[in-house]
C-alpha atoms as a PDB file:
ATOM      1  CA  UNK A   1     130.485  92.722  99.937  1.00  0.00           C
ATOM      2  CA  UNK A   2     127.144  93.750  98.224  1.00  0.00           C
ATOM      3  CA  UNK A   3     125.676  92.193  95.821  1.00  0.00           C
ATOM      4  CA  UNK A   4     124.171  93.929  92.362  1.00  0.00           C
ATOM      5  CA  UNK A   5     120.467  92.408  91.702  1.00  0.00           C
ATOM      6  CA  UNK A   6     119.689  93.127  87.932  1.00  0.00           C
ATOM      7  CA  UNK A   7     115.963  94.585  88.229  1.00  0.00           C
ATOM      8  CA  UNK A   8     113.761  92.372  85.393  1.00  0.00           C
ATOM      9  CA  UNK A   9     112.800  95.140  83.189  1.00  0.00           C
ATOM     10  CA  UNK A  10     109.600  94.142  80.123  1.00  0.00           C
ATOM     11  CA  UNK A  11     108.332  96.103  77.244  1.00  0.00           C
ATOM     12  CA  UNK A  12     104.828  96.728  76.658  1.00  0.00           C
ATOM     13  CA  UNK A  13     101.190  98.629  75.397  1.00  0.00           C
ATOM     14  CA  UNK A  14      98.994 100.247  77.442  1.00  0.00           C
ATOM     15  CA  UNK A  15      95.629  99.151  76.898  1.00  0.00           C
ATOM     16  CA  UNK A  16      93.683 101.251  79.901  1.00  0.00           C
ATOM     17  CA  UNK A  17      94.542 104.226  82.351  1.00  0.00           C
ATOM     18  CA  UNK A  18      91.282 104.516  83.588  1.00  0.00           C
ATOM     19  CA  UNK A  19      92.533 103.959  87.031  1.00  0.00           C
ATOM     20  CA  UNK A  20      93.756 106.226  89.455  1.00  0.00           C
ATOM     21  CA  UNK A  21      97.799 106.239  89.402  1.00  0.00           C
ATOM     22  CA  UNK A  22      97.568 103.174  87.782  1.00  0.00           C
ATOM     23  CA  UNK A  23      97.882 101.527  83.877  1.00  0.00           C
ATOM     24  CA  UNK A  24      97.030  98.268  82.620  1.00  0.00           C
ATOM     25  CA  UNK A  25     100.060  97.248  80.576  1.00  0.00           C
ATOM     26  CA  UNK A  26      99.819  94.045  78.005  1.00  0.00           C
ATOM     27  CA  UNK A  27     103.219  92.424  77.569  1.00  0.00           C
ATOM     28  CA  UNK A  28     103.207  89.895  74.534  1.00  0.00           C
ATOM     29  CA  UNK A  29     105.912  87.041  74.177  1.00  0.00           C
ATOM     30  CA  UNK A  30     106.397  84.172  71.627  1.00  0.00           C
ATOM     31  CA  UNK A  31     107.838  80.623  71.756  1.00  0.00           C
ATOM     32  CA  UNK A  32     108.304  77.749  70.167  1.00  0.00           C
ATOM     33  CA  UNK A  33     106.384  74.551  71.653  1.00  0.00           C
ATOM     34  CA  UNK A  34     108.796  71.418  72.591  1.00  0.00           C
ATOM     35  CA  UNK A  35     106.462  69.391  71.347  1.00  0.00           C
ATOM     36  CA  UNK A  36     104.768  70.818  68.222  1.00  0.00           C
ATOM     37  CA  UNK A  37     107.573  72.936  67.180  1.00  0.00           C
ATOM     38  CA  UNK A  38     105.269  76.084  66.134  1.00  0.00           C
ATOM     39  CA  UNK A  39     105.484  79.541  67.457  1.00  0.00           C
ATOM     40  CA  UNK A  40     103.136  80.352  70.747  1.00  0.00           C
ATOM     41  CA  UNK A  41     101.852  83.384  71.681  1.00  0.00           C
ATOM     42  CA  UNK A  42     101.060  84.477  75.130  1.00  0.00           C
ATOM     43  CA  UNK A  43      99.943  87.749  76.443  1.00  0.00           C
ATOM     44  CA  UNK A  44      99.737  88.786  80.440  1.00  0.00           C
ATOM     45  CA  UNK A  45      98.441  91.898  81.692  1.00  0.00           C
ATOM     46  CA  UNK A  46      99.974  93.848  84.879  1.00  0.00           C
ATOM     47  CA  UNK A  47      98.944  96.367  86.859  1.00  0.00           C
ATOM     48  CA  UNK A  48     101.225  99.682  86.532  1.00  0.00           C
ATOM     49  CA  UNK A  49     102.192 102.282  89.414  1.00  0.00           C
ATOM     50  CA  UNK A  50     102.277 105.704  87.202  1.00  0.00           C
ATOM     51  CA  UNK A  51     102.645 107.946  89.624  1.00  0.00           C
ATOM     52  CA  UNK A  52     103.025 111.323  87.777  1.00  0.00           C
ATOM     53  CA  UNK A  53      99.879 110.091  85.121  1.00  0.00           C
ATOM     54  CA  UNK A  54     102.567 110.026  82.076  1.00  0.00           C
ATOM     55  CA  UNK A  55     100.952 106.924  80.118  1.00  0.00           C
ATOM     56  CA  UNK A  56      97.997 107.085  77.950  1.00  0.00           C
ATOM     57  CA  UNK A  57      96.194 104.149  75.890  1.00  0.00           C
ATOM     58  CA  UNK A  58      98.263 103.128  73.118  1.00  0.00           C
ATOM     59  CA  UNK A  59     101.736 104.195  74.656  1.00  0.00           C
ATOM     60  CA  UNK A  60     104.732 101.414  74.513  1.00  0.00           C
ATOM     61  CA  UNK A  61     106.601 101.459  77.861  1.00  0.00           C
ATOM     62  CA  UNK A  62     109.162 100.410  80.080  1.00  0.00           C
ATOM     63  CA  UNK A  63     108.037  98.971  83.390  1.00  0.00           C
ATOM     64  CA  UNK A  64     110.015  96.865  86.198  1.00  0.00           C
ATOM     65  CA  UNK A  65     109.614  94.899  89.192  1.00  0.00           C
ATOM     66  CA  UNK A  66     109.771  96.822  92.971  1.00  0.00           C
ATOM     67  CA  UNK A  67     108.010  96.649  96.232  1.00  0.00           C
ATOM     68  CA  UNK A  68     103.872  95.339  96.107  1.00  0.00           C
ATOM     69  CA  UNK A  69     101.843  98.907  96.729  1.00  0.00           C
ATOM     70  CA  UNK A  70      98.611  96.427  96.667  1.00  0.00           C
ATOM     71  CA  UNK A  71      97.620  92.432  96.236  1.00  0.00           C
ATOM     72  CA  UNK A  72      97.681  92.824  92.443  1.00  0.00           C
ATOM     73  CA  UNK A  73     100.323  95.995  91.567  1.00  0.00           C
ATOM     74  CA  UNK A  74     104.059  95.527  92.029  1.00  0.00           C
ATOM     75  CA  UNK A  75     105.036  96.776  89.027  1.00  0.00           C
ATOM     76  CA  UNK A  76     106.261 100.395  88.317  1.00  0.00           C
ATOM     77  CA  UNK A  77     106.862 102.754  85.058  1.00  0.00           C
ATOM     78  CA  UNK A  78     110.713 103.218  84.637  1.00  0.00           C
ATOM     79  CA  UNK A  79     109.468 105.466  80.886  1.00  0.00           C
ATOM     80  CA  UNK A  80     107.242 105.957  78.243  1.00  0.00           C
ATOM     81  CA  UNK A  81     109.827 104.852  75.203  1.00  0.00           C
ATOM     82  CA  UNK A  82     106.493 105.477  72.108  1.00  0.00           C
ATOM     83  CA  UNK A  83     103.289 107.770  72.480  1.00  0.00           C
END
């Protein structure tokens, strides 16, 4: 019997494509502190595997986890949802 692994799919902005193949994509995320009870912020960047060059600066997208290509980029484009 196989089992189904649901693929961790984020939402983010691309903030350089400067890079060969490859976008910088900014994911942002709130929540609220245990202790102080205010809203956080947090922001992490990840190297993108574009491989047809679709993205360009300011474009939301869809990106998931896969296989590492390199020691920083295991993430790849699924689709460009805004331009």
């Amino acid at each position: 019997m196989e089992q189904k692994i649901e693929q961790k799919t984020l939402r983010g902005e691309v903030i350089s494509d400067k890079m060969e193949k490859t976008v910088v994509v900014k994911i942002e995320s709130s929540y609220i502190h245990p202790k102080l009870k205010k809203v956080m912020r947090t922001s992490k960047k990840y190297k993108v595997h574009d491989d047809n060059k679709v993205a360009r600066v300011g474009d939301t997208v869809d990106i998931y986890e896969g296989k590492p290509i390199s020691k920083t980029k295991y993430m790849y484009l699924a689709r460009v949802v805004a331009k």
